[in-house]
Protein backbone atom coordinates (compact mmCIF):
# COMPACT_ATOMS: atom_id res chain seq x y z
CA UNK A 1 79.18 114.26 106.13
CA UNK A 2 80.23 118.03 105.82
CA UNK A 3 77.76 120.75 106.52
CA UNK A 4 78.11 124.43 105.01
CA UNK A 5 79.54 125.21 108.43
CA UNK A 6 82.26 122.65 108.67
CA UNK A 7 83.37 124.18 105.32
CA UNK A 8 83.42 127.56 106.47
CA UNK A 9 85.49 126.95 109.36
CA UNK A 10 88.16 125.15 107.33
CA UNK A 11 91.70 127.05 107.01
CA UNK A 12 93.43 128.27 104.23
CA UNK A 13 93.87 126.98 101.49
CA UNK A 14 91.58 123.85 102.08
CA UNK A 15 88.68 126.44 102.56
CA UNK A 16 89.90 128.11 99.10
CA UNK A 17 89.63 125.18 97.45
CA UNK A 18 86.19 123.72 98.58
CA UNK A 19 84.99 127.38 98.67
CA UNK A 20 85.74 126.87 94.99
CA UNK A 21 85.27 123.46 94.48
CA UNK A 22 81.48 124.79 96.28
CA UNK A 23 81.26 127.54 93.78
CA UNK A 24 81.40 125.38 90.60
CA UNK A 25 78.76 122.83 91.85
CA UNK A 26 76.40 125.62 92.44
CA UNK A 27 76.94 126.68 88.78
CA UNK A 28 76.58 123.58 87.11
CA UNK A 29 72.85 123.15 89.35
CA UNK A 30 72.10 126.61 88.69
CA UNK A 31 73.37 125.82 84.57
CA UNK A 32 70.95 122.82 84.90
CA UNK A 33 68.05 124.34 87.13
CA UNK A 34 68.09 127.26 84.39
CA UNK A 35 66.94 125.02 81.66
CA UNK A 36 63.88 123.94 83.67
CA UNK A 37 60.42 124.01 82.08
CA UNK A 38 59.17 127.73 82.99
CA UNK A 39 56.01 126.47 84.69
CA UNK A 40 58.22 124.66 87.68
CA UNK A 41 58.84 126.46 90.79
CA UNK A 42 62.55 127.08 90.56
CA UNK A 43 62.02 128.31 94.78
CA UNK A 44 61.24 125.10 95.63
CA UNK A 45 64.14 123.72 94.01
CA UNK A 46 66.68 126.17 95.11
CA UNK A 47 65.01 125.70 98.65
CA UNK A 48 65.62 121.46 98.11
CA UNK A 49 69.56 122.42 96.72
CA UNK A 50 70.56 124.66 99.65
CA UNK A 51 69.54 121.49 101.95
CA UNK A 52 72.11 119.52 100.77
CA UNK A 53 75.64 119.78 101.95
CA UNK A 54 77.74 121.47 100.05
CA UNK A 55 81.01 118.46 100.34
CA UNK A 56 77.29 116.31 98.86
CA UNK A 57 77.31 118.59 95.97
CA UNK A 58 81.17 119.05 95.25
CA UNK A 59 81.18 114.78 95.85
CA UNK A 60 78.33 114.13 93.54
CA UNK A 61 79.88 116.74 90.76
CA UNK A 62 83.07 115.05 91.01
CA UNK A 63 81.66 111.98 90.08
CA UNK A 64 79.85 113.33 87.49
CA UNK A 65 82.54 115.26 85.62
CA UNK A 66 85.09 111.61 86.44
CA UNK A 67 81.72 109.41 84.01
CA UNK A 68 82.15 112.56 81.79
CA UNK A 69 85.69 111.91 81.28
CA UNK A 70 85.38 108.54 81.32
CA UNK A 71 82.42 108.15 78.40
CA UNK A 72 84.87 111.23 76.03
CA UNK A 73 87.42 108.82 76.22
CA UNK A 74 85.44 105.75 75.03
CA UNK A 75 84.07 108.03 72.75
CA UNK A 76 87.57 109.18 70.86
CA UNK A 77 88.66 105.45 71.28
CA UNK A 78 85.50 104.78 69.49
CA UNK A 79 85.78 107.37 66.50
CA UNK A 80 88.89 106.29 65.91
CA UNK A 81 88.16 102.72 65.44
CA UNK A 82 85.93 103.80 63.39
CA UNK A 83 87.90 106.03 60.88
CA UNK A 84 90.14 102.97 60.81
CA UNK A 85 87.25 100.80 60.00
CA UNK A 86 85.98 103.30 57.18
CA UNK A 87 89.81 103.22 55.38
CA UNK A 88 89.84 99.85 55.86
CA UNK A 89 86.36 99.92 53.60
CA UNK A 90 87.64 102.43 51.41
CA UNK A 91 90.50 99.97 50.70
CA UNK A 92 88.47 96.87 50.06
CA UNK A 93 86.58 98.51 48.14
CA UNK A 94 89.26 100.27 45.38
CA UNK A 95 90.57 96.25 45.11
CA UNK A 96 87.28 95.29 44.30
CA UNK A 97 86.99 98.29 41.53
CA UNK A 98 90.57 97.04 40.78
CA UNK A 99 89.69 93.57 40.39
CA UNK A 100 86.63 93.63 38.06
């Protein structure tokens, strides 16, 4: 596993890009640390975050944000069953109107 230093002494464009990659996992634990209940000791939990390797935190956010895309897509598939399933109602529904 990576360490903070084996990042740093990356070249180039592979340093830009974990650099980066780096950069937006700290935001989203810093996003989610924010909304912590105001008695916790955010210090202790910054102290536990900056132990973990960064590549742990860009691995574990890319994993993350690949269920998130995963779960949007069922979720559109899903919504648009269901408007299909709601028109389908609406149509049984004007034959029974029809009918009587």
């Amino acid at each position: 596993m990576a360490t903070w230093e084996d990042v740093d002494s990356e070249s180039g464009s592979e340093k830009e890009e974990a650099e980066e990659e780096a950069n937006v996992a700290v935001g989203l634990v810093a996003t989610v640390t924010s909304g912590a209940e105001p008695d916790s000791d955010s210090e202790d939990e910054n102290e536990v975050y900056a132990k973990i390797p960064k590549e742990e935190l860009v691995g574990s956010l890319k994993e993350l944000l690949t269920h998130f895309e995963i779960r949007t897509n069922e979720l559109i598939d899903l919504k648009e069953k269901y408007i299909v399933l709601i028109k389908q109602q609406e149509s049984i529904l004007l034959d029974l109107k029809d009918s009587e």
